[in-house]
Protein backbone atom coordinates (compact mmCIF):
# COMPACT_ATOMS: atom_id res chain seq x y z
CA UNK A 1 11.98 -13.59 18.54
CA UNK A 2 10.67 -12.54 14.98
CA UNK A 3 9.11 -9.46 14.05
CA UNK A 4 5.85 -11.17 13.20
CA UNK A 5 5.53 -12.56 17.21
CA UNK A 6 6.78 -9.48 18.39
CA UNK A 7 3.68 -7.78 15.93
CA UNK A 8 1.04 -10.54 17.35
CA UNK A 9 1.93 -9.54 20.72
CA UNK A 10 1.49 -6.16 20.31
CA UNK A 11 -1.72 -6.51 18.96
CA UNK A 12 -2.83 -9.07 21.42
CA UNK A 13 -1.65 -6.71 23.97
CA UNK A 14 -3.33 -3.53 22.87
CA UNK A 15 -6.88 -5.11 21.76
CA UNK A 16 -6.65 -6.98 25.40
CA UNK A 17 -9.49 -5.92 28.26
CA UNK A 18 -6.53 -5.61 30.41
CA UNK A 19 -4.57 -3.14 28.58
CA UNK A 20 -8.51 -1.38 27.62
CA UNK A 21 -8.79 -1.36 31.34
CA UNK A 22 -5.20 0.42 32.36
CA UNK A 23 -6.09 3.00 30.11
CA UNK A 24 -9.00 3.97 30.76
CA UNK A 25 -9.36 7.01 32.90
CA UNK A 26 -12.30 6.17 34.49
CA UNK A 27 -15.19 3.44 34.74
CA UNK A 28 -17.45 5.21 32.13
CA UNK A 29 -14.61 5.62 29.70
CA UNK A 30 -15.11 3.82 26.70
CA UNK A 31 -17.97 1.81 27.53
CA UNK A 32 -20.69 2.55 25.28
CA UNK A 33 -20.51 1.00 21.13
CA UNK A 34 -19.77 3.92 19.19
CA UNK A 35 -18.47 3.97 15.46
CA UNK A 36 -14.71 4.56 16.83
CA UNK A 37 -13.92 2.55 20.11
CA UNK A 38 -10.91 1.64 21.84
CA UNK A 39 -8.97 -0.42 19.31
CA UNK A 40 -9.95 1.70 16.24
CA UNK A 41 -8.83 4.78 18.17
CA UNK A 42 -5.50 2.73 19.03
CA UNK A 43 -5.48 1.44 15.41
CA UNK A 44 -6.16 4.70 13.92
CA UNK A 45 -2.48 6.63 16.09
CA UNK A 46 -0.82 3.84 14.72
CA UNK A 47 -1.52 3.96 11.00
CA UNK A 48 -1.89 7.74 10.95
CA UNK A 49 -0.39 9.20 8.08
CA UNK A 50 0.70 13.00 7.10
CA UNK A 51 -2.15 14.17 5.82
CA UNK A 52 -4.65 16.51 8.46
CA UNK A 53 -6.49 14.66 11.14
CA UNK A 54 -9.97 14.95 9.22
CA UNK A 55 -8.83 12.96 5.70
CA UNK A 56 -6.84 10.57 7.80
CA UNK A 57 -10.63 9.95 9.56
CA UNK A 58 -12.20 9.60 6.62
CA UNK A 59 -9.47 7.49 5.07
CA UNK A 60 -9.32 5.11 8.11
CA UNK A 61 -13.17 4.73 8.19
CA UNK A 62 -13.37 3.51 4.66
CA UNK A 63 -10.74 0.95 5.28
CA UNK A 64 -12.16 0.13 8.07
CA UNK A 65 -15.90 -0.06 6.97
CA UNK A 66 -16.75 2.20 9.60
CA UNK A 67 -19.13 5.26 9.87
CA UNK A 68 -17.02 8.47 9.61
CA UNK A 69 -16.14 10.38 12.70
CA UNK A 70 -15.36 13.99 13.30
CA UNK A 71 -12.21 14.77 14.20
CA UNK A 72 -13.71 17.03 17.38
CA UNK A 73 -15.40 13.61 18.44
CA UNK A 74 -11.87 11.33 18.12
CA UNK A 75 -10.12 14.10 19.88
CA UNK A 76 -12.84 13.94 22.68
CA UNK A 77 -12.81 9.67 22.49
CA UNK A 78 -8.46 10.19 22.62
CA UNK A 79 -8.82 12.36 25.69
CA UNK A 80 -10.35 9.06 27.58
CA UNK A 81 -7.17 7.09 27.27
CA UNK A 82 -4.60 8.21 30.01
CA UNK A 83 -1.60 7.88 28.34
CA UNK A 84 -3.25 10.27 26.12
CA UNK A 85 -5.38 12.58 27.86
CA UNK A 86 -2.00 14.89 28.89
């Protein structure tokens, strides 16, 4: 297996209502469309760079084409997920 299936898997795996589902920690988790959902907050751990949480953000919503979110609101959205939420 090639690192490009092993990438599409990933990424089929992680953006999958199965794998939204297992994380969730409960029914109302994630349910609602905000600016940030599931698979941007997923994204968004995965790109992260060095700089502070804020810039990286800001940084991620313009790539993105997203409206900007606070960082106290992604910490509160990151909370939701149970592997997470520790």
């Amino acid at each position: 297996m090639n690192y490009n299936n092993i990438f599409k898997e990933f990424f089929e795996l992680i953006t999958s209502d199965e794998f939204l589902e297992m994380s969730k920690i409960d029914s109302k988790s994630f349910t609602r469309n905000k600016n940030m959902n599931f698979r941007d907050i997923i994204y968004f751990m995965l790109s992260r760079g060095k700089d502070n949480t804020s810039v990286e953000l800001d940084r991620y919503a313009q790539n993105e084409d997203i409206q900007p979110v606070s960082r106290q609101a992604y910490c509160k959205s990151r909370q939701k997920n149970k592997a997470f939420s520790i």
